[in-house]
Protein backbone atom coordinates (compact mmCIF):
# COMPACT_ATOMS: atom_id res chain seq x y z
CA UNK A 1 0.00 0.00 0.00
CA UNK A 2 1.21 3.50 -0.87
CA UNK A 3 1.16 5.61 2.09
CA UNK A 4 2.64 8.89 0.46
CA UNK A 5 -0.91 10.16 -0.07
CA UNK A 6 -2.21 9.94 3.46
CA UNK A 7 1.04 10.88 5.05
CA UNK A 8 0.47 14.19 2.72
CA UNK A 9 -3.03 14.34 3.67
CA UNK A 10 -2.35 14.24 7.62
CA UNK A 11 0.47 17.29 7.17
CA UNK A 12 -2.00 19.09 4.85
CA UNK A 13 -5.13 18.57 7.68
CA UNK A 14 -2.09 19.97 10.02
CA UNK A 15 -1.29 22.91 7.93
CA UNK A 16 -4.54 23.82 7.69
CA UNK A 17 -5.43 23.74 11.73
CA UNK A 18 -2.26 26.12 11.91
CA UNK A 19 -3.31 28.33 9.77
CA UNK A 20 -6.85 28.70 11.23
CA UNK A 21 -5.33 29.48 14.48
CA UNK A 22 -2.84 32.13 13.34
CA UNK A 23 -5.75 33.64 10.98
CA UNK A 24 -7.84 33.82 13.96
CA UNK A 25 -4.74 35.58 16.40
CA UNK A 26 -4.63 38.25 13.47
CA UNK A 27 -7.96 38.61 13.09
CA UNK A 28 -8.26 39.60 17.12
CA UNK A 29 -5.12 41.16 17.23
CA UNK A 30 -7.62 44.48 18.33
CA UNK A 31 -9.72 42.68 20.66
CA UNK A 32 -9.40 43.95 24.28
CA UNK A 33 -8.00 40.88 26.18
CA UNK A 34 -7.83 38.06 23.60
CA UNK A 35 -5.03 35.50 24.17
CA UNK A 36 -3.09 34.47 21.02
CA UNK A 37 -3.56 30.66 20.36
CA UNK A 38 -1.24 28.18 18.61
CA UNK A 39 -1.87 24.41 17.53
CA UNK A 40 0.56 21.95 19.07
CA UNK A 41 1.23 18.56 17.14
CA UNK A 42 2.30 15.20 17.68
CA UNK A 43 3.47 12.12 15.28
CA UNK A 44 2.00 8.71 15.23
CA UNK A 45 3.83 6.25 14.07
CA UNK A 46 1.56 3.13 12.00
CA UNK A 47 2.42 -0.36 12.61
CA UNK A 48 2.63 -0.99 8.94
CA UNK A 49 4.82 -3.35 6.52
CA UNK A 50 7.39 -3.54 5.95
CA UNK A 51 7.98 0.06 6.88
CA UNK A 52 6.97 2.21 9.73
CA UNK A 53 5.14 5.43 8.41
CA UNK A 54 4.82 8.66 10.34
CA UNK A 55 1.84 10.58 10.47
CA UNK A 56 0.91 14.40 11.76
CA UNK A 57 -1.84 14.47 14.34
CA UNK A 58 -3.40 17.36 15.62
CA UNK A 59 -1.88 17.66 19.93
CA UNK A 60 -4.55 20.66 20.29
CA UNK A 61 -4.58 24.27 20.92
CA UNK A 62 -2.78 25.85 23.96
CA UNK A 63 -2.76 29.60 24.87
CA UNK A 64 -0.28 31.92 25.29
CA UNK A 65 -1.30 33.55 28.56
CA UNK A 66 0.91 36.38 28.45
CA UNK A 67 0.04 39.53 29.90
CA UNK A 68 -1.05 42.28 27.13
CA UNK A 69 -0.14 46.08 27.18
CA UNK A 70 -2.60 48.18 29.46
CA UNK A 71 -4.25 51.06 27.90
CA UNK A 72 -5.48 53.67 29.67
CA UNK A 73 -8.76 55.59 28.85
CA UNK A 74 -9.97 57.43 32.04
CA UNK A 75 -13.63 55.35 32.47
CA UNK A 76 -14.03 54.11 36.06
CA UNK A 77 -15.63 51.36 34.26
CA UNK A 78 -12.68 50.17 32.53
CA UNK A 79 -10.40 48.01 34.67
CA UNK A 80 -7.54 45.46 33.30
CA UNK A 81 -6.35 42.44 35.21
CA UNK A 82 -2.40 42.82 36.61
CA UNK A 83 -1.17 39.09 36.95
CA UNK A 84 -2.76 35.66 36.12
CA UNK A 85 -6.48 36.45 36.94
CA UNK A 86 -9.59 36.44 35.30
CA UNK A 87 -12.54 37.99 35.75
CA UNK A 88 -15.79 35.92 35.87
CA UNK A 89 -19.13 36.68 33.34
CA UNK A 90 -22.38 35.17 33.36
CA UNK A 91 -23.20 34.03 30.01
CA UNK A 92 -26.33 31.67 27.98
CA UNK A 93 -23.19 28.85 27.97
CA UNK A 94 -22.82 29.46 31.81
CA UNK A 95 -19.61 31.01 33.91
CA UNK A 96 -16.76 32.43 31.72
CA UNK A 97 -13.88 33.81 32.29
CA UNK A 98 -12.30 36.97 30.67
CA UNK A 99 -9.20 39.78 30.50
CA UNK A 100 -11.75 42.21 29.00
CA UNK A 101 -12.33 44.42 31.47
CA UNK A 102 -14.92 46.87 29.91
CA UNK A 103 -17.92 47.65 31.70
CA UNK A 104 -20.94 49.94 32.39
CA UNK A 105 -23.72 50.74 34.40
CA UNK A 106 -27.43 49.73 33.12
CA UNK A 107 -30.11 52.03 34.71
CA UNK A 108 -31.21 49.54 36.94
CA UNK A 109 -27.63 49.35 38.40
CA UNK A 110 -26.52 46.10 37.12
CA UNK A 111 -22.91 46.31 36.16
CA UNK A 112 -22.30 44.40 33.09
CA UNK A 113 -19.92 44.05 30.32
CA UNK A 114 -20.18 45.54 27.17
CA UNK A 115 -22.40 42.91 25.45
CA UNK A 116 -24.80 42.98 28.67
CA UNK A 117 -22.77 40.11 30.10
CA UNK A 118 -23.57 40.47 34.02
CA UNK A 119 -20.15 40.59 35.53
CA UNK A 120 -19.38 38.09 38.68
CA UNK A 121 -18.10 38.84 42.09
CA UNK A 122 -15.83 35.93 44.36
CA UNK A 123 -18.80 34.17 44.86
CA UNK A 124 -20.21 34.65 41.80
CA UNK A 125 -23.00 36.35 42.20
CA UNK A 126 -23.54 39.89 40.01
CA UNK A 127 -22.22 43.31 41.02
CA UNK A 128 -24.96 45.85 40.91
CA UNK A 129 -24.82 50.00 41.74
CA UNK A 130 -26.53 52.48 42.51
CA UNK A 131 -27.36 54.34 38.70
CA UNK A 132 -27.53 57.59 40.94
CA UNK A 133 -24.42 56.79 43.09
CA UNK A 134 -22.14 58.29 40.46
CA UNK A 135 -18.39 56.97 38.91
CA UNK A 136 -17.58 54.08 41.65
CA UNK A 137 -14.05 53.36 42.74
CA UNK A 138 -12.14 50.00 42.17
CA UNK A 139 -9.12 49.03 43.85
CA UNK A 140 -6.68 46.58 43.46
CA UNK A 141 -8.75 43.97 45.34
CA UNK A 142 -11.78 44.58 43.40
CA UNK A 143 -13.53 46.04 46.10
CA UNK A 144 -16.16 48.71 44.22
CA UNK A 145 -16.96 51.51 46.34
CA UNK A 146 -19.13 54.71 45.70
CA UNK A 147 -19.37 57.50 47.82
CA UNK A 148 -17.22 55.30 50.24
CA UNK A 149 -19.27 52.84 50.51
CA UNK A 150 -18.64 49.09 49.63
CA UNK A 151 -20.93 47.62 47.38
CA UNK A 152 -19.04 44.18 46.31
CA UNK A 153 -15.70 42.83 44.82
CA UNK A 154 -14.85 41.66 41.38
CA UNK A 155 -14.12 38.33 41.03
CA UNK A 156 -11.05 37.37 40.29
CA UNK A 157 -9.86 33.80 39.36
CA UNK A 158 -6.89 31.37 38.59
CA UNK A 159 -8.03 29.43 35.27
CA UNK A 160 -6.62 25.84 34.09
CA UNK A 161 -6.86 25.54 30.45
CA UNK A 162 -4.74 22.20 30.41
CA UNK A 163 -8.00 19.99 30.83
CA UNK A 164 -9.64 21.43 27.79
CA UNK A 165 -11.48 24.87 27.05
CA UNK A 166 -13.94 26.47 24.85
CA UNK A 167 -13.45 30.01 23.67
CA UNK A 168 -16.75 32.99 24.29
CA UNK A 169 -16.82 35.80 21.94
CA UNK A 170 -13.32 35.21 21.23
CA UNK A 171 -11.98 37.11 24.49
CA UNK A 172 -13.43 34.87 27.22
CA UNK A 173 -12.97 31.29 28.24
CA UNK A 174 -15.21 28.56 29.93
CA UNK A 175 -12.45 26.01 31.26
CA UNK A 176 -13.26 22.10 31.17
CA UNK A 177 -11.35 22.56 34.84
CA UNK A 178 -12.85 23.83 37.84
CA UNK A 179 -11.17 27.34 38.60
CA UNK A 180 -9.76 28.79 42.14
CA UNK A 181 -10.76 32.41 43.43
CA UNK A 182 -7.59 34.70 44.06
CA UNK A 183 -7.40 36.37 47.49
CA UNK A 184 -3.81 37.14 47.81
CA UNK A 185 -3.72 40.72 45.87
CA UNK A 186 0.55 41.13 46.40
CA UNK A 187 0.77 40.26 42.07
CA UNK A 188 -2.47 39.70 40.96
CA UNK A 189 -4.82 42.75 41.17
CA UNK A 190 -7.29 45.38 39.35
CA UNK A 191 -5.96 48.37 37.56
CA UNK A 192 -8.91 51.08 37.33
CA UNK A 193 -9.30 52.71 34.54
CA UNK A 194 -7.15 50.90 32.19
CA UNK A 195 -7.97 47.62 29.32
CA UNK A 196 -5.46 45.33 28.50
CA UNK A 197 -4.98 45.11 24.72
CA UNK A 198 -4.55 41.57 22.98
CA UNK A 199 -1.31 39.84 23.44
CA UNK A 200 -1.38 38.86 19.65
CA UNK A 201 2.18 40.02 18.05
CA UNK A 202 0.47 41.05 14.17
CA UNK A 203 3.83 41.06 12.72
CA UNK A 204 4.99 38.15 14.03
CA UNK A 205 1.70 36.04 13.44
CA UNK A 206 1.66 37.84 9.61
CA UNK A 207 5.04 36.25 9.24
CA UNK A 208 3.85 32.85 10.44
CA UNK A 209 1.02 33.16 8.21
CA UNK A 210 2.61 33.44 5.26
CA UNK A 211 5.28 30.76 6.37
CA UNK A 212 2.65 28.19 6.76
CA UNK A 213 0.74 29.55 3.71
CA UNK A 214 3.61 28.62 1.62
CA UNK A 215 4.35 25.21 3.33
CA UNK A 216 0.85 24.03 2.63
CA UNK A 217 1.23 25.14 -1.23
CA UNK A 218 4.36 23.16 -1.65
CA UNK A 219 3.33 20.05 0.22
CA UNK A 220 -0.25 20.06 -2.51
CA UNK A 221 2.58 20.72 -5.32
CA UNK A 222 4.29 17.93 -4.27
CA UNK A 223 1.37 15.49 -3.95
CA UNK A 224 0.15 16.81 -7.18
CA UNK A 225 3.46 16.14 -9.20
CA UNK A 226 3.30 12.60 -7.28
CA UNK A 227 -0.36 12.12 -8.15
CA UNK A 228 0.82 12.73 -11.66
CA UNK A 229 3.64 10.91 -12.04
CA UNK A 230 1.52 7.69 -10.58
CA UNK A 231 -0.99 8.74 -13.50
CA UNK A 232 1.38 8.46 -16.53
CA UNK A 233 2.95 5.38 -14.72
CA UNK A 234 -0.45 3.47 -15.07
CA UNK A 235 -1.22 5.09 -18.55
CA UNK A 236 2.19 3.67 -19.62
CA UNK A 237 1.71 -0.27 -18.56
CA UNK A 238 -1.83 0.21 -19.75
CA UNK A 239 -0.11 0.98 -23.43
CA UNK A 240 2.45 -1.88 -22.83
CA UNK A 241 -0.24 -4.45 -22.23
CA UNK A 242 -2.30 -3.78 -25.68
């Protein structure tokens, strides 16, 4: 059995994953608090005669959980995450977890983000204002004060990705793993007034782009010439054997 064709196959399916993923990093590369993502890969190696063939199988996706560069725009309702944390969202898929720090204030008080995502204290329960209480303060504990008084506490989390993860609205995550609260503020905190921008490096993920781009041409070049050269092989007995 010829195995060139599915060996090709199994780098092209490969290829292509890659290049989803880095399209994807560049296409977020402006979206507040998305983490880049990159496609790790692994070989098996078949059990068949009289040669052992190597395949490409897709390891899955892990994210680079870098910190982004904080921007600052002057909204109380802005905050970015310093550290590892997340903060925690109610969504129609259930809890997820996010870098995007952008907020407001719905008349009834409700602070939510800005798709009308309710946004989660520790306990997870949502943080809600007084509409007439004016701009609150948030401090590096996530305690939200107006007027002086205390009316709640971000959330802020430790997330495991390593079990498995779905992605929300491209920013936020909803981990397979169960996540941990963070109560020890010394490198993990809230920044008011401040968004962290995406970690995605657009030159660096253009240049990958067009790295893999080219990879995947020459690998269906090269599986077309073979594909070709198999052709003219048969078409050539077939003439000897008339």
């Amino acid at each position: 059995m010829d195995m060139n064709a599915p060996v090709g196959l199994s780098g092209q399916l490969a290829l292509e994953r890659r290049l989803e993923t880095i399209a994807n990093n560049v296409a977020n590369a402006g979206t507040a608090g998305y983490k880049a993502e990159a496609i790790t890969f692994a070989t098996i190696v078949s059990k068949t005669q009289p040669f052992q063939t190597s395949f490409a199988f897709d390891g899955g996706p892990h994210v680079n959980m870098a910190g982004g560069a904080l921007k600052q725009t002057g909204n109380p309702l802005d905050v970015a995450v310093r550290g590892k944390g997340f903060l925690a969202i109610s969504t129609p898929q259930g809890t997820a977890y996010t870098r995007d720090g952008r907020m407001q204030m719905l008349p009834t008080g409700d602070i939510v983000t800005l798709e009308g995502h309710p946004v989660l204290d520790a306990g997870g329960a949502p943080l809600t204002a007084d509409p007439a209480g004016g701009a609150p303060d948030i401090a590096n504990d996530g305690t939200v004060r107006q007027k002086g008084r205390a009316l709640g506490a971000l959330g802020l989390f430790d997330i495991d990705l390593s079990k498995g993860y779905s992605r929300y609205e491209n920013s936020a995550f909803i981990p397979a793993a169960a996540t941990t609260p963070i109560d020890d503020f010394t490198r993990d905190g809230i920044v008011q007034g401040f968004t962290e921008e995406s970690n995605v490096n657009p030159v660096t993920e253009m240049t990958r782009l067009i790295a893999v781009q080219r990879a995947f041409e020459a690998m269906s070049a090269s599986l077309e010439q073979r594909d070709q050269a198999m052709r003219e092989t048969i078409q050539g007995l077939g003439a000897r054997g008339t």
